[in-house]
Protein backbone atom coordinates (compact mmCIF):
# COMPACT_ATOMS: atom_id res chain seq x y z
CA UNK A 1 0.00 0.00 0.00
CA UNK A 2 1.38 3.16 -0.93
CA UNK A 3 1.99 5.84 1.59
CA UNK A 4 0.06 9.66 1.52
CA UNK A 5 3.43 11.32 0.31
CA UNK A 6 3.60 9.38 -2.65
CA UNK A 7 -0.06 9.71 -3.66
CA UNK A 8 0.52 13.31 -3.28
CA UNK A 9 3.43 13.00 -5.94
CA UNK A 10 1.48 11.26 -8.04
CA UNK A 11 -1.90 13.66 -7.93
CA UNK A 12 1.13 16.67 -8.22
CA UNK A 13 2.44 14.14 -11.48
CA UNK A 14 -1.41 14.35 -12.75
CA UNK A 15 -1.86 18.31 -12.35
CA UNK A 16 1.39 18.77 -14.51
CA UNK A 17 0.09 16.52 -17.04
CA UNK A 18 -3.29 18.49 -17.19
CA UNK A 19 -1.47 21.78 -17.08
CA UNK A 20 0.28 21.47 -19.86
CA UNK A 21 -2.78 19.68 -21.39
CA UNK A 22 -4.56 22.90 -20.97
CA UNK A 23 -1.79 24.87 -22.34
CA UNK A 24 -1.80 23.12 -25.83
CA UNK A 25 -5.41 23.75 -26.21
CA UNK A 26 -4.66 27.21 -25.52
CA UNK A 27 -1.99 26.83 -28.11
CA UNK A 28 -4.17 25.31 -30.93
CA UNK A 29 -6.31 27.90 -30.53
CA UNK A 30 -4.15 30.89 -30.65
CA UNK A 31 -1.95 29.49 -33.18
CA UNK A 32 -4.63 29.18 -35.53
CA UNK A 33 -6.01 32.26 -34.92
CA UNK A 34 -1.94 33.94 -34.89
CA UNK A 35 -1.40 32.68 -38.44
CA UNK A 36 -4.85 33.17 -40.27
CA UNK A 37 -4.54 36.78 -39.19
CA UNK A 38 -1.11 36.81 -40.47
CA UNK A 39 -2.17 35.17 -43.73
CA UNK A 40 -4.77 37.78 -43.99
CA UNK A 41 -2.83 40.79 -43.30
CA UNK A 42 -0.10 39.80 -45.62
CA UNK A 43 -2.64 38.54 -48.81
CA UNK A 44 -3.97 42.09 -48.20
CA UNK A 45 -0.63 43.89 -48.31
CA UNK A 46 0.28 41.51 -51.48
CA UNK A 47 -3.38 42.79 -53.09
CA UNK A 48 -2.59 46.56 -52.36
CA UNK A 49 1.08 46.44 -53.44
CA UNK A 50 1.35 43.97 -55.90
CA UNK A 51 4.95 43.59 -54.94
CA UNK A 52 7.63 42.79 -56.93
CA UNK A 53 10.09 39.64 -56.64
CA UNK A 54 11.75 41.05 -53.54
CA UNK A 55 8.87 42.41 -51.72
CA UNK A 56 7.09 39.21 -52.02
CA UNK A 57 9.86 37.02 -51.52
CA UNK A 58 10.58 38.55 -48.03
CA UNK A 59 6.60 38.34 -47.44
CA UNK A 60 6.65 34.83 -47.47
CA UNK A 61 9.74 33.89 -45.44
CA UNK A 62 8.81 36.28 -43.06
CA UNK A 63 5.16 34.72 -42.72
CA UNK A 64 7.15 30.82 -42.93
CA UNK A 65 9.00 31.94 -39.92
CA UNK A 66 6.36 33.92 -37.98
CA UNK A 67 4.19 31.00 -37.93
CA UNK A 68 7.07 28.55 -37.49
CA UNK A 69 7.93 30.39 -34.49
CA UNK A 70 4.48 30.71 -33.23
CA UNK A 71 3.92 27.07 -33.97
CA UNK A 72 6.76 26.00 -31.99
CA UNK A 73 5.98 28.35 -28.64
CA UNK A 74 2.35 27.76 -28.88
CA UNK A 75 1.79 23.67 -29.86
CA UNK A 76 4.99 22.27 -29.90
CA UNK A 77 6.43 23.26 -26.31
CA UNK A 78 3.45 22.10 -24.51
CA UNK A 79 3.41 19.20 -26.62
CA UNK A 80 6.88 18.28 -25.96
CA UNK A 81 6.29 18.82 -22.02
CA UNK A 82 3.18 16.17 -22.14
CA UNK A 83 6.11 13.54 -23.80
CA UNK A 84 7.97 14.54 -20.64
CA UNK A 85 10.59 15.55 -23.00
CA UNK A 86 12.57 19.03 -21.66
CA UNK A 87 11.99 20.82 -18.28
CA UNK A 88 8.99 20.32 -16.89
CA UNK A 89 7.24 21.94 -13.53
CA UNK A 90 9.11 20.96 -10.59
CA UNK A 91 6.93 19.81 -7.47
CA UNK A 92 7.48 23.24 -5.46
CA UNK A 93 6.17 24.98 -8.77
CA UNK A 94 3.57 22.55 -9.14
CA UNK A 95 2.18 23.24 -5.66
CA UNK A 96 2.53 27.12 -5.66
CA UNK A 97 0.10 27.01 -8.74
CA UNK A 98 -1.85 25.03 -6.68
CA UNK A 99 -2.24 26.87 -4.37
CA UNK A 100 -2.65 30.23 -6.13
CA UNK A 101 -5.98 27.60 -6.38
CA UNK A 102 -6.20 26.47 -3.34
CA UNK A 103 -5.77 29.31 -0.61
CA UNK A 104 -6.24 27.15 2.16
CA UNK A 105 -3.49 24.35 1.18
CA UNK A 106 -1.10 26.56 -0.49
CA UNK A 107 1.73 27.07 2.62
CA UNK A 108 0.63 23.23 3.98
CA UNK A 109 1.64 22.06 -0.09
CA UNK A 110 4.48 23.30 -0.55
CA UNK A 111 5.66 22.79 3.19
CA UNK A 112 5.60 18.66 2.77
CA UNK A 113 7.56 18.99 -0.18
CA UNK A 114 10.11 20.60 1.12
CA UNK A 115 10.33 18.79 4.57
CA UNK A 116 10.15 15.80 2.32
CA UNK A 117 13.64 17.73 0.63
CA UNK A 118 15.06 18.40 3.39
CA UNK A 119 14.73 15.35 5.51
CA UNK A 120 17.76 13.26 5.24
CA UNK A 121 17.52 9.74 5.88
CA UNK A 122 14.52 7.84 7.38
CA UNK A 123 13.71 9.63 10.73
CA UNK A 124 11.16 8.47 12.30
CA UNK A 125 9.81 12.08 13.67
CA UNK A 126 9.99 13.66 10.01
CA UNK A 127 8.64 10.60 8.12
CA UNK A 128 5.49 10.78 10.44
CA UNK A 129 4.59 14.71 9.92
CA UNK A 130 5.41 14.38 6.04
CA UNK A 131 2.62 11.54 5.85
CA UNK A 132 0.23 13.38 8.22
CA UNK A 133 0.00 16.45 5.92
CA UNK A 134 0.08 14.76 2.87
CA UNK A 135 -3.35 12.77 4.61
CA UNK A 136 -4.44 15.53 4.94
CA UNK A 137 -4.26 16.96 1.60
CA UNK A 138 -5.28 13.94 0.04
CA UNK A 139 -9.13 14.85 -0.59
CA UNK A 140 -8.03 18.11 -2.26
CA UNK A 141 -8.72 17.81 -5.84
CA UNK A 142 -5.73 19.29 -7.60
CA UNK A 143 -6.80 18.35 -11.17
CA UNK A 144 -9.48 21.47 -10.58
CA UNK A 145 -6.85 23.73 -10.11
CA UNK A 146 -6.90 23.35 -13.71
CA UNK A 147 -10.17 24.07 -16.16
CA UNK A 148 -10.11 23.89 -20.21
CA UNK A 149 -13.22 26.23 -20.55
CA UNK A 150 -10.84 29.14 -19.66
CA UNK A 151 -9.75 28.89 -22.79
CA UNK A 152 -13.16 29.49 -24.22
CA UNK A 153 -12.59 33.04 -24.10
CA UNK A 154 -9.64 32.66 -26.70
CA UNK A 155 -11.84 31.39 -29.28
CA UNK A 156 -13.09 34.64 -30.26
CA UNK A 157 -9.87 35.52 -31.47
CA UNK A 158 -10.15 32.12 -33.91
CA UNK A 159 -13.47 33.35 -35.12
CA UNK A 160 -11.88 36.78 -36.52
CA UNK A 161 -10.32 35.00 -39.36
CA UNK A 162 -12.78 32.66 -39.90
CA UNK A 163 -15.51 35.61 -40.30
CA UNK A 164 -13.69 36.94 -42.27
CA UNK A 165 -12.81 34.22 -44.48
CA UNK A 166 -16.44 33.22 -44.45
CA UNK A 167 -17.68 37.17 -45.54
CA UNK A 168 -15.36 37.07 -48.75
CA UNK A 169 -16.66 34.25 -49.78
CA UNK A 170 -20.37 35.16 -48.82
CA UNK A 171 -19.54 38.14 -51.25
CA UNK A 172 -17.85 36.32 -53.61
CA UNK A 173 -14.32 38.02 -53.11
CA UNK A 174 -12.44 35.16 -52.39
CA UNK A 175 -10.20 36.25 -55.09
CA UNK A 176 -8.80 39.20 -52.81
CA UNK A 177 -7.05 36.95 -50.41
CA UNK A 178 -6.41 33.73 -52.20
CA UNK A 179 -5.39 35.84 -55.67
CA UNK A 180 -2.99 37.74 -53.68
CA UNK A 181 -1.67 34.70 -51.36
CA UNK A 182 -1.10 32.75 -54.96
CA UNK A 183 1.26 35.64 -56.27
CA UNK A 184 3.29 35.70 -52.73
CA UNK A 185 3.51 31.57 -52.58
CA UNK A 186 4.59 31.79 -56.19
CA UNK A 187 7.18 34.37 -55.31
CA UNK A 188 9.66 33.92 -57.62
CA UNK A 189 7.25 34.88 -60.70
CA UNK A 190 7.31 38.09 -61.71
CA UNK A 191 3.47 39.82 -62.28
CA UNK A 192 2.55 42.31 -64.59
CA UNK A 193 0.71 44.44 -62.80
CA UNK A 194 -3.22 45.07 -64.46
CA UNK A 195 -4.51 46.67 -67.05
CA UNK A 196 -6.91 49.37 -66.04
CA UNK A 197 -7.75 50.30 -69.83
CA UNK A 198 -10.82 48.78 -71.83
CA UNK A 199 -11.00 49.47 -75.18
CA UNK A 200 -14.01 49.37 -77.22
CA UNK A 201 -14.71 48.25 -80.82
């Protein structure tokens, strides 16, 4: 039977999981909405300027990295952490978020960890007020330190693009972003730029 300090660990093992968890949601979300803005605001410079070879070849590194960058820091990190791959939350962080939580536990959290730290060997004395405070944190639910529908108030900055997106269309001017995004993606083309003269016969 296992003893109250190591259930603690393993509830403490369970928040970090669901903390990071929550933080690639949070990613998803923002990364989407991060790089369809992007997308937007540079189609729109593209269908203003209709850059030359140059122009539009820096547009579309500079959009490759932005979002690789942004994909990385927003998906990938958090993704990484839930492999356990990289630094992860340490116990003593663990618990202070916790507690930010949990007002009542917080000092009485991060206090058995670090008796647990500091005790050296097996004393008796130590071993015995370590696994009365962890009992007594056991019916704490740590996990609710934690809630996805936070991030429901990111998703209106997903919907921006997507309104957007969905009004051109509506309107039937999907050709000013997807036109415009063609000419940067095929950067090394050269455009004539066009012809604002009809002529009648």
């Amino acid at each position: 039977m296992q003893d109250a300090y190591s259930i603690l660990i393993k509830k403490l093992s369970a928040f970090t999981q669901k903390y990071y968890q929550n933080q690639l949601i949070r990613g998803l979300v923002l990364c989407f909405a991060s790089v369809a803005i992007g997308f937007i605001v540079f189609a729109v410079l593209e269908h203003y300027g209709r850059f030359g070879v140059l122009t539009r070849t820096i547009l579309f590194w500079a959009f490759v990295l932005l979002s690789t960058l942004i994909l990385c820091l927003l998906v990938f990190r958090p993704l990484f952490k839930l492999a356990k791959l990289g630094e992860r939350l340490s116990d003593d962080q663990a618990a202070k978020i916790i507690g930010r939580h949990f007002h009542r536990v917080s000092d009485k959290l991060l206090n058995v960890i670090q008796l647990k730290k500091q005790s050296t060997g097996s004393l008796a004395l130590i071993e015995a007020s370590i696994n009365q405070k962890a009992t007594e944190l056991k019916p704490v639910p740590f996990l609710n330190a934690v809630q996805f529908s936070e991030n429901k108030r990111y998703i209106k900055y997903a919907l921006v693009p997507l309104f957007i997106f969905v009004g051109l269309y509506a309107s039937d001017r999907e050709g000013f972003i997807t036109e415009s995004s063609a000419r940067i993606i095929d950067y090394k083309t050269e455009y004539a730029p066009p012809s604002h003269l009809s002529f009648l016969f």
